[in-house]
N, C-alpha and C. Protein backbone atom coordinates (compact mmCIF):
# COMPACT_ATOMS: atom_id res chain seq x y z
N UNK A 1 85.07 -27.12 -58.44
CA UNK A 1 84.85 -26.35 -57.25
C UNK A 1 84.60 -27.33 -56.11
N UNK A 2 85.53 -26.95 -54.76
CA UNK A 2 85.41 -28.00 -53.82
C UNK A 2 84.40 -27.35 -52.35
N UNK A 3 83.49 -28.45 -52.31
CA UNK A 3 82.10 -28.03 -51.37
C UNK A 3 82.84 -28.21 -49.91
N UNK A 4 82.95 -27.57 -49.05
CA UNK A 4 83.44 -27.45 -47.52
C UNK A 4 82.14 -27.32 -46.68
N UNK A 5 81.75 -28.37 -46.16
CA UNK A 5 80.86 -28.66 -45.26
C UNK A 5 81.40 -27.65 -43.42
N UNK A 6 80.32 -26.33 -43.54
CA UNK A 6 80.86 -25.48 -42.58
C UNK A 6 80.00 -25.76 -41.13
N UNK A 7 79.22 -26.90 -41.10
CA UNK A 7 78.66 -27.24 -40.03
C UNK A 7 78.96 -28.71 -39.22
N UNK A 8 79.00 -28.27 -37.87
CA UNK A 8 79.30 -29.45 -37.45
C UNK A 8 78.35 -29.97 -36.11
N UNK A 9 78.07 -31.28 -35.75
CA UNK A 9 77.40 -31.18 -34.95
C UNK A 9 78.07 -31.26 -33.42
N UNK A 10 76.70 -30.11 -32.70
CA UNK A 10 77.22 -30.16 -31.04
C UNK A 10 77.95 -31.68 -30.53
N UNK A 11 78.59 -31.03 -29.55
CA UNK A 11 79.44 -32.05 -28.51
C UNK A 11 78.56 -32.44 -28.28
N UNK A 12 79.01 -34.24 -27.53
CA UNK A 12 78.04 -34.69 -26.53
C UNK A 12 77.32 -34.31 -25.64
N UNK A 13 76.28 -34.00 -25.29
CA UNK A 13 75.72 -33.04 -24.08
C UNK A 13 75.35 -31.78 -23.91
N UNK A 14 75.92 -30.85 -25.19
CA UNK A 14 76.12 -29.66 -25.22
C UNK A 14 74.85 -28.88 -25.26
N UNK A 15 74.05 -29.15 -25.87
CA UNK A 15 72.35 -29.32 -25.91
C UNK A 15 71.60 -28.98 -24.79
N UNK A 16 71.87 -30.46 -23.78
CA UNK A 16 71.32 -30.75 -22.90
C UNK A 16 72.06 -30.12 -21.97
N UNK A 17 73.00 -29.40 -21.57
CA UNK A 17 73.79 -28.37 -21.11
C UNK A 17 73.58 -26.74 -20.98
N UNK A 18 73.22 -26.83 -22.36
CA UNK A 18 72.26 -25.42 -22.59
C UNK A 18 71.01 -25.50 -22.33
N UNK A 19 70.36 -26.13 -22.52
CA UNK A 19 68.92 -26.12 -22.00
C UNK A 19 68.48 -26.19 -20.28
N UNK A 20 69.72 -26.71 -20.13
CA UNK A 20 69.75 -26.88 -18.30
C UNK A 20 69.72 -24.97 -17.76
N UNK A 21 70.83 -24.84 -18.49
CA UNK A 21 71.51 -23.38 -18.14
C UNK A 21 70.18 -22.16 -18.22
N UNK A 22 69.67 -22.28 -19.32
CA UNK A 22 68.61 -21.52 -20.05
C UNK A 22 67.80 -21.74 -18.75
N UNK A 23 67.13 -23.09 -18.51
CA UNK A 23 65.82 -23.06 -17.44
C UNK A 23 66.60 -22.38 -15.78
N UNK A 24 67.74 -22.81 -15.90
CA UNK A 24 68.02 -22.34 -14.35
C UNK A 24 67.93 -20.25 -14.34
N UNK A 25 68.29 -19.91 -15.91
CA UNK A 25 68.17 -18.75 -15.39
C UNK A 25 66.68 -17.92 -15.94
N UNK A 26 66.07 -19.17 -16.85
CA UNK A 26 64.56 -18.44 -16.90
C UNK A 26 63.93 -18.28 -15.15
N UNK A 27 64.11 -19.77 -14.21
CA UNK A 27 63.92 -19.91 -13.53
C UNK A 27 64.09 -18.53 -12.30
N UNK A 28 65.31 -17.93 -12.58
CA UNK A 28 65.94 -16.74 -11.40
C UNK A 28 65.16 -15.62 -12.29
N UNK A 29 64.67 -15.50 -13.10
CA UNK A 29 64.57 -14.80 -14.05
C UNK A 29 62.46 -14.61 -13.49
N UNK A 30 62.07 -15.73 -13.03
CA UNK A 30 60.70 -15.24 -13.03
C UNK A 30 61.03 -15.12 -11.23
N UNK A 31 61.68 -15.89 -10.58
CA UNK A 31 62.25 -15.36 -9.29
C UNK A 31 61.94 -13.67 -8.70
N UNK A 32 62.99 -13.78 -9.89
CA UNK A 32 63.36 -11.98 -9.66
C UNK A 32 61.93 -11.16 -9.90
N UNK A 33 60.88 -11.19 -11.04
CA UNK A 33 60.09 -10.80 -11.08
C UNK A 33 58.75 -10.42 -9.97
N UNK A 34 58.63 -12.07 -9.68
CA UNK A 34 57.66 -12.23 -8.49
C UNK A 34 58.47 -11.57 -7.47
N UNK A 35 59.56 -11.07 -7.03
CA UNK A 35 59.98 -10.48 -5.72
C UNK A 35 59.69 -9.29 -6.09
N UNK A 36 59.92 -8.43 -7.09
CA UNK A 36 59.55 -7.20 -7.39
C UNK A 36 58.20 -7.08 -7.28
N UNK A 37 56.87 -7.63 -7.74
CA UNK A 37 55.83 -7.37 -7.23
C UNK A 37 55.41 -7.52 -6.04
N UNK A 38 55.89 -8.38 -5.16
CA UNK A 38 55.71 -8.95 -4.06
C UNK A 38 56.14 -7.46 -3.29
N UNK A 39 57.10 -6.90 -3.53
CA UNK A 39 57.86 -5.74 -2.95
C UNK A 39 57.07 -4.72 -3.30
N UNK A 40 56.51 -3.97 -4.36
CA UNK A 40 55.31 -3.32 -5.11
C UNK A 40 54.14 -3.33 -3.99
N UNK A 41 53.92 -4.52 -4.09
CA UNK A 41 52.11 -5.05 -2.99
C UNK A 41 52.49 -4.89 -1.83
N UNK A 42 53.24 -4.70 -1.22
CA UNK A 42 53.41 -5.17 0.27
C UNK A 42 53.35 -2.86 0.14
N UNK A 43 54.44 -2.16 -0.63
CA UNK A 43 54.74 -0.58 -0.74
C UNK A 43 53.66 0.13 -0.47
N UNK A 44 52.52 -0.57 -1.90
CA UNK A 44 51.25 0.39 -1.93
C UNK A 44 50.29 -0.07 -0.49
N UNK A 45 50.49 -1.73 -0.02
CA UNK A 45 49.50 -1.41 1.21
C UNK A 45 50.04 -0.82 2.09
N UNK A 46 51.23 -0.60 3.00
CA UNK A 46 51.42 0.13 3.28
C UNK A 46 50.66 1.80 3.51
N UNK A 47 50.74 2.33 2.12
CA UNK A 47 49.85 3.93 1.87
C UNK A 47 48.74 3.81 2.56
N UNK A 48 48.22 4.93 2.82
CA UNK A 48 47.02 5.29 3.33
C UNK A 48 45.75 5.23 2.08
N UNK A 49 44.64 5.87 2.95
CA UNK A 49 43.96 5.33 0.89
C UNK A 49 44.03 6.77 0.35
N UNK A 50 44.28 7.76 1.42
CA UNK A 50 44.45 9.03 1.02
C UNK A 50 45.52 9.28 0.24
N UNK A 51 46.29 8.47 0.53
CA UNK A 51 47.79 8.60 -0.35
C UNK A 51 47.74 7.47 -1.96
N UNK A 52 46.46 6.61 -1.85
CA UNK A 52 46.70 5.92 -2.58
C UNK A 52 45.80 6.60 -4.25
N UNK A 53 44.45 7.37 -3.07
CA UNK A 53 43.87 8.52 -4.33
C UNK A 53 44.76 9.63 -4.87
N UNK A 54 45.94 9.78 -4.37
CA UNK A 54 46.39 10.82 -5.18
C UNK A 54 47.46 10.39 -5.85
N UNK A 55 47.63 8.98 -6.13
CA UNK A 55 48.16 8.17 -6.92
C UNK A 55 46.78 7.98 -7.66
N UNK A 56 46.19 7.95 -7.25
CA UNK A 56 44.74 7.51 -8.72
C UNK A 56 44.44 5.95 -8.47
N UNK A 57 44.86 5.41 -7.50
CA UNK A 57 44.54 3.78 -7.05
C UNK A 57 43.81 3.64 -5.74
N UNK A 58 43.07 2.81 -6.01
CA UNK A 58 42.19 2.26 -4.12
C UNK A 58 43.06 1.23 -3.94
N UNK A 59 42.20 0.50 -2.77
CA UNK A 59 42.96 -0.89 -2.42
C UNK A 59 42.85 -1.99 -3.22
N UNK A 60 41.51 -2.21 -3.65
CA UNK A 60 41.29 -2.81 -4.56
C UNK A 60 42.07 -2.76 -5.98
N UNK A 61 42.86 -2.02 -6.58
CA UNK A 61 43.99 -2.10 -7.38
C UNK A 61 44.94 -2.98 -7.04
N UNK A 62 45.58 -2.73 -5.69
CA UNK A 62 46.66 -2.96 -5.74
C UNK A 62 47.14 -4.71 -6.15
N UNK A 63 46.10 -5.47 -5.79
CA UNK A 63 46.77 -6.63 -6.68
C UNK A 63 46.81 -6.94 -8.12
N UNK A 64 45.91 -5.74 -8.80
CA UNK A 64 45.92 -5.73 -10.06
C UNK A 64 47.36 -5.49 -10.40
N UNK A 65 48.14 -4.02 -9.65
CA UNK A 65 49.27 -3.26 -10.17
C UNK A 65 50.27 -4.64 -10.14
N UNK A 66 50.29 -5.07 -9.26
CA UNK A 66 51.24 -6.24 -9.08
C UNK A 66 51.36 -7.05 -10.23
N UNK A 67 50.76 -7.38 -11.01
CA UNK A 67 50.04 -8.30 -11.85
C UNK A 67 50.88 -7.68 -13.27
C-alpha cells in the first residue's frame, strides 16, 4: 500500500499575507463598531429625558448603552 503525503506547505509569504489581511479587516471591523455606538450616543442625547423615560433610560445610561 502506497502512503500519498496530502499536505503541503504554504507559499512563501502566504501566512504573513493572511495575517496582514485578517488584521486590516479585524481592524475595519472594530472601525465599524465604534461608529455605530458613536452614532447610538450622539441619537439618545439628542432625546429629551422625557423621551428617554419612556424608553426606560436617563442620561446617565446612555454611555452605558453604547458600551
Amino acid at each position: 500500500m502506497a502512503a500519498v503525503e496530502t499536505t503541503r506547505p504554504a507559499p512563501f509569504g502566504a501566512i504573513t499575507t493572511y495575517r496582514a489581511i485578517n488584521g486590516i479587516g479585524s481592524a475595519f471591523s472594530l472601525l465599524v463598531s465604534w461608529n455605530d455606538r458613536r452614532i447610538t450616543r450622539n441619537a439618545l442625547s439628542k432625546l429629551s429625558d422625557h423621551e428617554l423615560d419612556d424608553i426606560g433610560l436617563c442620561r446617565a445610561d446612555i454611555d452605558q448603552v453604547g458600551r
